[in-house]
N, C-alpha and C. Protein backbone atom coordinates (compact mmCIF):
# COMPACT_ATOMS: atom_id res chain seq x y z
N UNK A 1 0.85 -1.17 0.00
CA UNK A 1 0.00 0.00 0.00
C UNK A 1 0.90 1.23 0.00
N UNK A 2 0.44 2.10 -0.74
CA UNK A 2 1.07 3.56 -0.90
C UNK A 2 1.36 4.40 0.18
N UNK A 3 2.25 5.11 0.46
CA UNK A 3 2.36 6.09 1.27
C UNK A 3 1.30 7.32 1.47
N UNK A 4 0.93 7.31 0.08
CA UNK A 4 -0.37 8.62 0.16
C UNK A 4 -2.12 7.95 0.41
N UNK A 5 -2.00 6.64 0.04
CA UNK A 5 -2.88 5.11 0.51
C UNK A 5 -3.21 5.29 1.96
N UNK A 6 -1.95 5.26 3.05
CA UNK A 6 -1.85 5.08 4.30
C UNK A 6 -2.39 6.19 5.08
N UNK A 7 -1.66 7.83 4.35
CA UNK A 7 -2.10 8.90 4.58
C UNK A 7 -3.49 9.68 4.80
N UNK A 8 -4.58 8.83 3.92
CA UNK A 8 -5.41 9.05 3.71
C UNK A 8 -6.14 8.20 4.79
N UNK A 9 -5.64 7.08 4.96
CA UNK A 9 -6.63 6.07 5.47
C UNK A 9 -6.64 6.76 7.49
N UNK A 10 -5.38 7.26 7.57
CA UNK A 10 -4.67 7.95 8.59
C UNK A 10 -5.91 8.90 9.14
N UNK A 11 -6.02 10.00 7.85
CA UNK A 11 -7.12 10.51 8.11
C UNK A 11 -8.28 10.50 8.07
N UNK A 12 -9.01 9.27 7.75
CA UNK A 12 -9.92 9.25 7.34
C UNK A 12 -10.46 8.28 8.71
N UNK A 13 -9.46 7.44 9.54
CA UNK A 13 -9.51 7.11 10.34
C UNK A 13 -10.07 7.96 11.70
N UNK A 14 -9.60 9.31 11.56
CA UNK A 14 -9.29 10.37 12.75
C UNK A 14 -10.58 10.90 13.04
N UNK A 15 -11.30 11.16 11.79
CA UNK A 15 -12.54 11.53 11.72
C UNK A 15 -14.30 11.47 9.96
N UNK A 16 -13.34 10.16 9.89
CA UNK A 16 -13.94 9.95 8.51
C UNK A 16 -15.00 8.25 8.54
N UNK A 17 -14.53 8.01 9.75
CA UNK A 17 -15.14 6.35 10.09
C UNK A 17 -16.35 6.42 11.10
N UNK A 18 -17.40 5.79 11.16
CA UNK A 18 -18.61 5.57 11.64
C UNK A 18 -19.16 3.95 11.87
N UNK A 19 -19.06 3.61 12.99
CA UNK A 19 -19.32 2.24 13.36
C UNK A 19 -20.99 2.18 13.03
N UNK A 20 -21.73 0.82 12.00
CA UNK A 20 -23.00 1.40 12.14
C UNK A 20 -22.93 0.04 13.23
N UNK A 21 -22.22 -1.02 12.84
CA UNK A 21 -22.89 -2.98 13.70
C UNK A 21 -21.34 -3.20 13.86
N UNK A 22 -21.25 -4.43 14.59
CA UNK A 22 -20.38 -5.03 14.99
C UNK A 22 -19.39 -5.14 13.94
N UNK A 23 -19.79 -5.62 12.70
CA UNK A 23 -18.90 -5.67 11.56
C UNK A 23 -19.10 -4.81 10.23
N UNK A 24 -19.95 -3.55 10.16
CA UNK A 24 -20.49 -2.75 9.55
C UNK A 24 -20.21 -1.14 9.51
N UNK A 25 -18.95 -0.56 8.91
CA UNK A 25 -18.27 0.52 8.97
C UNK A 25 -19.26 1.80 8.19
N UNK A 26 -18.99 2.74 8.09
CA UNK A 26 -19.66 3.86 6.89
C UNK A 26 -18.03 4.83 6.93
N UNK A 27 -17.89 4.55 5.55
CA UNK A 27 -15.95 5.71 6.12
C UNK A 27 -16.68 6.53 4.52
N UNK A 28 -16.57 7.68 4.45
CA UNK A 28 -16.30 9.22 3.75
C UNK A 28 -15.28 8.93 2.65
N UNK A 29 -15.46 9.74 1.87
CA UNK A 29 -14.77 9.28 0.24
C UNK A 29 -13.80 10.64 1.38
N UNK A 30 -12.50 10.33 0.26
CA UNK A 30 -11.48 11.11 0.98
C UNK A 30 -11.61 12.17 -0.37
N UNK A 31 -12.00 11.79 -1.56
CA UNK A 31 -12.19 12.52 -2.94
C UNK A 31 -13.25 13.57 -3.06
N UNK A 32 -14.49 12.93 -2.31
CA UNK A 32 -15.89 13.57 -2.62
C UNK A 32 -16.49 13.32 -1.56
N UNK A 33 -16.98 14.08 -0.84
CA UNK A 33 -17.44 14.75 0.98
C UNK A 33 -19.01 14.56 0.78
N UNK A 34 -19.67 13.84 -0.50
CA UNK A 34 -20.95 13.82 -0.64
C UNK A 34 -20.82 12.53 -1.18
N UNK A 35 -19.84 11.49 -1.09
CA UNK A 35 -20.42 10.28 -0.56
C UNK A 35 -19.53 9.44 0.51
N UNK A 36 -20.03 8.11 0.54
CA UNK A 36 -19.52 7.37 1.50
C UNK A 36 -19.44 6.01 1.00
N UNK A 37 -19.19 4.86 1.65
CA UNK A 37 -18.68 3.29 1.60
C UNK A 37 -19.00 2.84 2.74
N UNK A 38 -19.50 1.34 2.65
CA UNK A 38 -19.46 0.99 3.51
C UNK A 38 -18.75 -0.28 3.37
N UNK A 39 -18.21 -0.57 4.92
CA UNK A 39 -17.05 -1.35 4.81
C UNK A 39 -16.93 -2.64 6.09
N UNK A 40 -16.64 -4.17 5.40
CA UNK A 40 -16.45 -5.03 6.75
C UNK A 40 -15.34 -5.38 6.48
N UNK A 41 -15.52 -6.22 7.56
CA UNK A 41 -13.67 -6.79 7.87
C UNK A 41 -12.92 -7.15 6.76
N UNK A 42 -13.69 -7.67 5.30
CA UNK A 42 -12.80 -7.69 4.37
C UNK A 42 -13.40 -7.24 3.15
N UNK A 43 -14.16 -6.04 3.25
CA UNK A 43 -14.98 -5.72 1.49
C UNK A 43 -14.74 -4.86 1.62
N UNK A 44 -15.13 -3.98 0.78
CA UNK A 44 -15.53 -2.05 0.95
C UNK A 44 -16.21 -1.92 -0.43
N UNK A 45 -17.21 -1.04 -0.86
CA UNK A 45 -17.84 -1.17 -1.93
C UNK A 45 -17.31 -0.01 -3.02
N UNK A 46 -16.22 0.49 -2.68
CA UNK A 46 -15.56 1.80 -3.31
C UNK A 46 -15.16 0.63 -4.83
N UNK A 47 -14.76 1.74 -5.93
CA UNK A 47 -14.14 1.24 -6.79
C UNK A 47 -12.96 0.50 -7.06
N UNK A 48 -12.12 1.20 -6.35
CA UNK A 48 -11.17 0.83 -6.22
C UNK A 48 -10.81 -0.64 -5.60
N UNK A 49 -11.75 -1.25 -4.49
CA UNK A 49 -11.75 -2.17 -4.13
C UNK A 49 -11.95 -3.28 -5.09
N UNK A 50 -13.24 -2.68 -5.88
CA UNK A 50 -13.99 -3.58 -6.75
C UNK A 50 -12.86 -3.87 -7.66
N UNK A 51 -12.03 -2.78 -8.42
CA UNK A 51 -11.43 -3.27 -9.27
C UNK A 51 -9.84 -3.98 -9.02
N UNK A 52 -9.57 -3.58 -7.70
CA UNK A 52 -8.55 -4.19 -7.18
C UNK A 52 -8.55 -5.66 -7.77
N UNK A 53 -9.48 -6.66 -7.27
CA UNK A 53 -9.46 -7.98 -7.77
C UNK A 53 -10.05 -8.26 -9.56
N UNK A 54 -10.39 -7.08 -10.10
CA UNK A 54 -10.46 -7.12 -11.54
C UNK A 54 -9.31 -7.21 -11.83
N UNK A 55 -8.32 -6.53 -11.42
CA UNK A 55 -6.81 -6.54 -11.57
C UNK A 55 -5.81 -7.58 -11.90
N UNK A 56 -5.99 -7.82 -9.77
CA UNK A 56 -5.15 -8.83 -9.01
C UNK A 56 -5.81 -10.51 -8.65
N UNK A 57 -6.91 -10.71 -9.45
CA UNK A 57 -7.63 -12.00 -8.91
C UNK A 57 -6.76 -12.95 -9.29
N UNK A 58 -6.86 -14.10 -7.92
CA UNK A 58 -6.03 -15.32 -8.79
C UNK A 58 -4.29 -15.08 -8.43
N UNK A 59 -4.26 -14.06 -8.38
CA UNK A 59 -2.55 -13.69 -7.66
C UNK A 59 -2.37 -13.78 -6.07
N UNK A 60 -3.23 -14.38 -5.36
CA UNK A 60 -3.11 -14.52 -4.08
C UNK A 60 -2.86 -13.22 -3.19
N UNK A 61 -3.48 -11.97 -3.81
CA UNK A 61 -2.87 -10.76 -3.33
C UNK A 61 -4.48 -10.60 -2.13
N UNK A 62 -4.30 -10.14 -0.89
CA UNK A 62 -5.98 -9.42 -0.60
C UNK A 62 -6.02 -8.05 -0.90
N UNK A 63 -7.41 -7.78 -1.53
CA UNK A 63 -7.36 -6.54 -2.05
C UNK A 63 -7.51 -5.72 -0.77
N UNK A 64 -7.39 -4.88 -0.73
CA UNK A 64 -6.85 -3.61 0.17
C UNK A 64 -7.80 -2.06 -0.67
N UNK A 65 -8.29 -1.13 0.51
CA UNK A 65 -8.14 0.34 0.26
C UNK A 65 -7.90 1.15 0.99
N UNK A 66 -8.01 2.42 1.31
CA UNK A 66 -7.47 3.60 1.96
C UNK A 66 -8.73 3.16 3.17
N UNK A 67 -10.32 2.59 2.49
CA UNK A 67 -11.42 2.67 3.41
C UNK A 67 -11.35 1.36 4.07
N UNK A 68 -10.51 0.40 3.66
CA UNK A 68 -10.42 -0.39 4.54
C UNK A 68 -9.32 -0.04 5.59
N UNK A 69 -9.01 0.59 5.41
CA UNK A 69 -7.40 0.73 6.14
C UNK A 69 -7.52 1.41 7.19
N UNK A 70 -8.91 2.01 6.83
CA UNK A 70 -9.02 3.34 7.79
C UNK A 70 -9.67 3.05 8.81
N UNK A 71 -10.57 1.67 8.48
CA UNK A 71 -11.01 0.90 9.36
C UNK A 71 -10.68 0.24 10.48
N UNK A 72 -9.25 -0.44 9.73
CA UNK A 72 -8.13 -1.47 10.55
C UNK A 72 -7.59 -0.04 11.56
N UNK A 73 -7.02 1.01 11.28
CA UNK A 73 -6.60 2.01 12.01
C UNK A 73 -7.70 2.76 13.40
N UNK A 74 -8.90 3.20 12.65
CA UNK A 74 -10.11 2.98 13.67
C UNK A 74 -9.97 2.49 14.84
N UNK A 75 -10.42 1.00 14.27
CA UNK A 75 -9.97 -0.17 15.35
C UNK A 75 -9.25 -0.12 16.37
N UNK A 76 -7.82 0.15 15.97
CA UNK A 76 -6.53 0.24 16.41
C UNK A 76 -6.61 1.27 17.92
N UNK A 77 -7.34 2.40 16.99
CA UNK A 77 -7.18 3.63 18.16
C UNK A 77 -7.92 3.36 19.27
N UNK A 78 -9.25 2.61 19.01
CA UNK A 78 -10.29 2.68 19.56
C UNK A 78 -9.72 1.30 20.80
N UNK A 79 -8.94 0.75 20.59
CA UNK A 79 -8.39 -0.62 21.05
C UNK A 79 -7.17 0.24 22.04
N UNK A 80 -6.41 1.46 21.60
CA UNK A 80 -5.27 1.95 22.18
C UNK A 80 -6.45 2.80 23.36
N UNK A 81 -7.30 3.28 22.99
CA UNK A 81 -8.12 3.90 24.20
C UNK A 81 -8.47 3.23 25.29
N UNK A 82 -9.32 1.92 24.63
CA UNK A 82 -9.63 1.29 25.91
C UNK A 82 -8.71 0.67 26.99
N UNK A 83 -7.82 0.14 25.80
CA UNK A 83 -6.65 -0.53 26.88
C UNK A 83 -5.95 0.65 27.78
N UNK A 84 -5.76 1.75 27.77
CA UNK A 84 -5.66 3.08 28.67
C UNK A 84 -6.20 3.07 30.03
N UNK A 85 -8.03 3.05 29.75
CA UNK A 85 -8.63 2.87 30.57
C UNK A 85 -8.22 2.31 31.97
């Protein structure tokens, strides 16, 4: 994943992610502020996702995006808070 990939997901993490269910994300286009994705532990319905495995299918790669990433990071913080507690 890209450096400007990570960057994004960074921020999009900080204030771009919305838990709706247990495994059911809503993360903000980092492009366009008038829509959104929604995202689980391993999909996201952005394009980029979609075409990721148009790409890479069959190469053993998992597709990856900035909105999944931002998810895994989410997580992360939300996991660095509680354990604080």
């Amino acid at each position: 994943m890209s450096a400007g990939t990570i960057r994004k997901a960074r921020d999009l993490a900080k204030n771009g992610v919305v838990k709706i269910e247990d495994d059911l994300y809503q993360v903000k286009s980092s492009s366009d502020p008038s829509k959104s994705y929604f995202i689980t532990s391993d999909s996201c319905d952005c394009l980029g996702f979609k075409n990721f495995y148009k790409f890479h299918h069959g190469k053993g790669i998992k597709a990856n995006c900035s909105h999944l990433e931002a998810v895994r990071i989410f997580k992360e913080m939300k996991e660095n808070l509680n354990s604080k507690k």
